[in-house]
Protein backbone atom coordinates (compact mmCIF):
# COMPACT_ATOMS: atom_id res chain seq x y z
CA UNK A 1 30.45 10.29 18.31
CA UNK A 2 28.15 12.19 15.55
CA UNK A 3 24.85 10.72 15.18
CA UNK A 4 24.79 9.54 11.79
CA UNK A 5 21.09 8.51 10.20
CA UNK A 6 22.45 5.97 8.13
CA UNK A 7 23.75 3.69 11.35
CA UNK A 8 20.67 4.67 13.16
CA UNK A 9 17.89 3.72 10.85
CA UNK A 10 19.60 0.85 9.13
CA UNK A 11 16.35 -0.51 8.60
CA UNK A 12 15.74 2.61 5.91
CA UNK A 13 19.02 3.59 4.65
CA UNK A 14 20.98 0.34 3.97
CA UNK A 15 17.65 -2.49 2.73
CA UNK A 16 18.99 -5.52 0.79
CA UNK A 17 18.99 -6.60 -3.05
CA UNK A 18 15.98 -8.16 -1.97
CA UNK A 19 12.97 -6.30 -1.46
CA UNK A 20 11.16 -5.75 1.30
CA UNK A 21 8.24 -3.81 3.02
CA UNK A 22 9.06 -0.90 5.77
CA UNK A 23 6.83 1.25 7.52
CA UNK A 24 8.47 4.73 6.98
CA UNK A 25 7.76 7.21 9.82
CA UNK A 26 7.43 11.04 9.42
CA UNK A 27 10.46 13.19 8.90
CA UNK A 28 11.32 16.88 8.33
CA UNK A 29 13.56 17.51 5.28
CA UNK A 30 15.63 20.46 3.44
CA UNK A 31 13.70 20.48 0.02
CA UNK A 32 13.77 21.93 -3.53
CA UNK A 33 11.36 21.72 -6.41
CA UNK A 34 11.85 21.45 -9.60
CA UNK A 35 11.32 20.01 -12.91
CA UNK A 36 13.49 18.63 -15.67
CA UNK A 37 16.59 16.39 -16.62
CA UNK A 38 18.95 15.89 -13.62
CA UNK A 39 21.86 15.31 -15.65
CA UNK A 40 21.30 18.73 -17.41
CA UNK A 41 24.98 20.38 -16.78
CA UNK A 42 23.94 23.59 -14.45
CA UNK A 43 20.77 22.71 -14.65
CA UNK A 44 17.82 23.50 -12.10
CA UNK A 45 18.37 20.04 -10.25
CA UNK A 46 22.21 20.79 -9.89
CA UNK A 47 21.62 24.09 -8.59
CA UNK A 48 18.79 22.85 -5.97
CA UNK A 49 21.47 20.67 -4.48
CA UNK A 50 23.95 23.20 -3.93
CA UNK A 51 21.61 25.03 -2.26
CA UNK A 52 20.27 22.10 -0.27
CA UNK A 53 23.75 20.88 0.99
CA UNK A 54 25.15 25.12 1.73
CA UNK A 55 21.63 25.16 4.14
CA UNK A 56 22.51 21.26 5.50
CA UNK A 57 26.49 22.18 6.16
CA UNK A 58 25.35 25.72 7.71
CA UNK A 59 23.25 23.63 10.47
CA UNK A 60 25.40 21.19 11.25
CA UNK A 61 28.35 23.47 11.88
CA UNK A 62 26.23 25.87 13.51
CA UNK A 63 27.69 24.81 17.27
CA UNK A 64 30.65 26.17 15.99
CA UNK A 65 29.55 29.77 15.55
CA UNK A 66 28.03 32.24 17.88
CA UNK A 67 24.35 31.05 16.77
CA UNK A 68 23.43 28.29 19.40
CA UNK A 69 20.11 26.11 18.16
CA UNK A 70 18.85 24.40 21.34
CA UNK A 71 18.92 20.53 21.70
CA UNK A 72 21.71 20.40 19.05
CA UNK A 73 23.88 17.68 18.85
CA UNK A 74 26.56 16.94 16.00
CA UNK A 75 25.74 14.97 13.49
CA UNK A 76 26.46 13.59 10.27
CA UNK A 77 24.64 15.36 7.43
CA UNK A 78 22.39 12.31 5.80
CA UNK A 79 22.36 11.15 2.48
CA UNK A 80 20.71 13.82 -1.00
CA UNK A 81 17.46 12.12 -1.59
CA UNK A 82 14.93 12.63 -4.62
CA UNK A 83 10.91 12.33 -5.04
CA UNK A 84 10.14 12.01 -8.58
CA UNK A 85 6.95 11.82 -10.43
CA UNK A 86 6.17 12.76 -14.38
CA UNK A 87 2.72 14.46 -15.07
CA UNK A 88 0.42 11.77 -17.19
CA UNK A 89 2.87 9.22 -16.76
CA UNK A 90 1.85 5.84 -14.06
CA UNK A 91 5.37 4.93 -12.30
CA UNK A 92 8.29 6.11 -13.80
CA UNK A 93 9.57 6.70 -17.29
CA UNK A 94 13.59 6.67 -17.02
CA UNK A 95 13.85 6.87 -20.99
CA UNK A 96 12.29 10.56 -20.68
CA UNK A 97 14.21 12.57 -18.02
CA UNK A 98 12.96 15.70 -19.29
CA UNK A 99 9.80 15.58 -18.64
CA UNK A 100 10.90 14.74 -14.71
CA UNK A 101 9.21 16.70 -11.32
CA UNK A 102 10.98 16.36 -8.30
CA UNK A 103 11.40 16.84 -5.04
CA UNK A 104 15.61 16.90 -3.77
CA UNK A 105 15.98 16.74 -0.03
CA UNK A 106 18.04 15.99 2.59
CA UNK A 107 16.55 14.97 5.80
CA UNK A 108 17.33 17.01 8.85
CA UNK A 109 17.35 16.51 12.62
CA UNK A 110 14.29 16.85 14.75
CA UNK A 111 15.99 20.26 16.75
CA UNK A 112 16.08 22.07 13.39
CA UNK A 113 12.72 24.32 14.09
CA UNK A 114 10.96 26.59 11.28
CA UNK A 115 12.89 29.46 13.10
CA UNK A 116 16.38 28.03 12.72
CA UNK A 117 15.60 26.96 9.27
CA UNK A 118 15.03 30.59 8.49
CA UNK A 119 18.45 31.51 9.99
CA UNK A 120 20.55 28.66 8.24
CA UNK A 121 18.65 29.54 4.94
CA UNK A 122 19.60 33.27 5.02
CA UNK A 123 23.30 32.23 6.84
CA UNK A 124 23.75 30.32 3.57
CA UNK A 125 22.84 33.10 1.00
CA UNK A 126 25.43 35.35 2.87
CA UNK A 127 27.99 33.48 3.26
CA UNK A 128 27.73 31.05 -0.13
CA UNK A 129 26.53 34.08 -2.40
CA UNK A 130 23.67 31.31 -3.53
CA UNK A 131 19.76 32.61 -3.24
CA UNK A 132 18.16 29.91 -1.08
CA UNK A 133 14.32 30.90 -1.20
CA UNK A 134 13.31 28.42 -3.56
CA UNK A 135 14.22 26.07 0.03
CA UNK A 136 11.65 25.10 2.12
CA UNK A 137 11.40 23.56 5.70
CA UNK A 138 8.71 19.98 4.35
CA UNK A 139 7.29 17.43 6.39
CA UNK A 140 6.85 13.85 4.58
CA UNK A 141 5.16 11.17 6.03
CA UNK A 142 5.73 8.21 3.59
CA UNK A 143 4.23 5.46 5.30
CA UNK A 144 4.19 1.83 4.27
CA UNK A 145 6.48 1.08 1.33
CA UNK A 146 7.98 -0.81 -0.71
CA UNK A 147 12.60 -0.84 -0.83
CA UNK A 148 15.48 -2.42 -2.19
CA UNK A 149 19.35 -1.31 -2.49
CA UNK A 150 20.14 -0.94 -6.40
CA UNK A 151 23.57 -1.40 -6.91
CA UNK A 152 25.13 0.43 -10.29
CA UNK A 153 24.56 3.02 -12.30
CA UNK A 154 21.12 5.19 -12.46
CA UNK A 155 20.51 4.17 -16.25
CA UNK A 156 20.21 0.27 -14.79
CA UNK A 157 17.63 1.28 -12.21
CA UNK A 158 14.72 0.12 -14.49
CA UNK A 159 15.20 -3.81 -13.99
CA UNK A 160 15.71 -3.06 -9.91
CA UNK A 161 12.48 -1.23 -10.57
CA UNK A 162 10.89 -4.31 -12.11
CA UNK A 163 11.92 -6.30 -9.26
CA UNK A 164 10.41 -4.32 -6.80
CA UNK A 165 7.49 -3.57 -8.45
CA UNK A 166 7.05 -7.83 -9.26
CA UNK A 167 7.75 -8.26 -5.16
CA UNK A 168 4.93 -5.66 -4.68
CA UNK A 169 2.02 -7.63 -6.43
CA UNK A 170 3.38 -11.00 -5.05
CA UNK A 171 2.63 -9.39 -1.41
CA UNK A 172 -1.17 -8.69 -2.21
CA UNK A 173 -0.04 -4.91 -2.30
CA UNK A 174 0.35 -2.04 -5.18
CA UNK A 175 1.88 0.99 -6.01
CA UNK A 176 0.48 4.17 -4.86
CA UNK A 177 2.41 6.65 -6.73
CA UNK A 178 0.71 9.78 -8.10
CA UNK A 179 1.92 11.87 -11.40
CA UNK A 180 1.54 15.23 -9.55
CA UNK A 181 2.93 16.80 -6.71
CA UNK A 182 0.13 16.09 -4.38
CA UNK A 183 0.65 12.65 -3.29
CA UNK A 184 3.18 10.08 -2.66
CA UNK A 185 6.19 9.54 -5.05
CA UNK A 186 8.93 7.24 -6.32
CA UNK A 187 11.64 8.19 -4.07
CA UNK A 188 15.36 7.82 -4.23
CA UNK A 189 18.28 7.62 -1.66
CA UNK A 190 21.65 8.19 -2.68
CA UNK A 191 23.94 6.02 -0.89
CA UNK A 192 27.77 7.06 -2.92
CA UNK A 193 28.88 9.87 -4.71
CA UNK A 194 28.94 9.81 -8.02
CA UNK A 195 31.79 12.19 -8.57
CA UNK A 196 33.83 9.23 -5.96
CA UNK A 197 32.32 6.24 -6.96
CA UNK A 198 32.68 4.02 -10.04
CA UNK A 199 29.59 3.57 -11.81
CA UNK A 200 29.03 -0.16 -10.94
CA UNK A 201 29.84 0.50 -7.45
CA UNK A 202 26.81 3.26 -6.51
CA UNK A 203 24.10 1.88 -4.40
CA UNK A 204 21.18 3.79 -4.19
CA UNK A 205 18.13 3.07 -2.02
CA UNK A 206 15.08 2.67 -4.71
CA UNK A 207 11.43 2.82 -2.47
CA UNK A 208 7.72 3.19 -3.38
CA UNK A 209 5.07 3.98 -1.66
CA UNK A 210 2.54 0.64 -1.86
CA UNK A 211 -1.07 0.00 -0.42
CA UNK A 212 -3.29 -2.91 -0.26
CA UNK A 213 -4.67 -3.76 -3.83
CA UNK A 214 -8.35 -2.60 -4.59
């Protein structure tokens, strides 16, 4: 049977609708910056994830081809996740999308090496046509944070926010989110697809990154 992350790591892919604290370990991820509205048709973010997913699909069907990556095993290609931060702006202003940073990723298994990231990245831009530098092979070690499963659509994430954020304060803790791209960021796991998936049916992991309050 594939490994899938999601099954694995219940404890970070599937939290309740209540929140809770987890202590999230390092992991490597498929990533492309950006700025600007997500929803933007063709837009930067769109294009990042089609790269993001040609790179992830390239890996995990690598055993298939005559490029072997050692320690491979099959596995189910996790969930698109997003890091998201606005310059100036302390947590996260939904009502201004524009103005949006972000990180999209998709986390990838610990056999994928710098080298074989290099040869999935330039597999993809051959055989997909796309151009793939803008990917990069990045490390992110969240740490303790803060989680909760928001269930509906991304314009209703605000009041799961302020849930999470009132949970937070109750536990003695605070948000450590930073408005520029050194530092730890509101981050996003995306559960459904939204091209398959009813609005009020998307769940989509909501976490911050929290320390102990000065």
């Amino acid at each position: 049977m594939a490994f899938d992350f999601k099954k694995e790591y219940k404890e970070f892919y599937m939290p309740g609708k209540k929140p809770e604290i987890v202590n999230v370990p390092r992991a490597n991820y498929i990533a492309v910056r950006g700025k600007g509205d997500p929803n933007e048709e063709d837009g930067t973010y769109q294009q990042a994830v089609s790269i993001l997913y040609a790179i992830a699909y390239t890996l995990k069907m690598s055993y298939k081809t005559d490029h072997k990556i050692e320690g491979f095993i099959e596995y189910v290609v996790p969930p698109l996740e997003g890091f998201w931060w606005q310059p100036g702006v302390e947590g996260v202003d939904f009502a201004n999308k524009a103005t949006f940073h972000w990180i999209a990723a998709i986390r990838l298994p610990d056999f994928v090496t710098p080298d074989e990231f290099e040869w999935a990245k330039e597999e993809a831009a051959r055989k997909k046509g796309l151009d793939t530098t803008a990917a990069e092979l990045l490390t992110i070690d969240e740490g303790l944070c803060a989680q909760i499963m928001h269930l509906g659509p991304y314009d209703d994430e605000p009041a799961t926010v302020a849930l999470l954020d009132a949970f937070v304060a109750e536990q003695g803790l605070e948000n450590d989110m930073s408005d520029t791209a050194a530092g730890r960021h509101h981050h996003e796991i995306y559960l459904s697809d939204p091209r398959r998936t009813a609005p009020e049916k998307l769940k989509t992991v909501l976490r911050h990154p929290v320390r102990a309050r000065d």
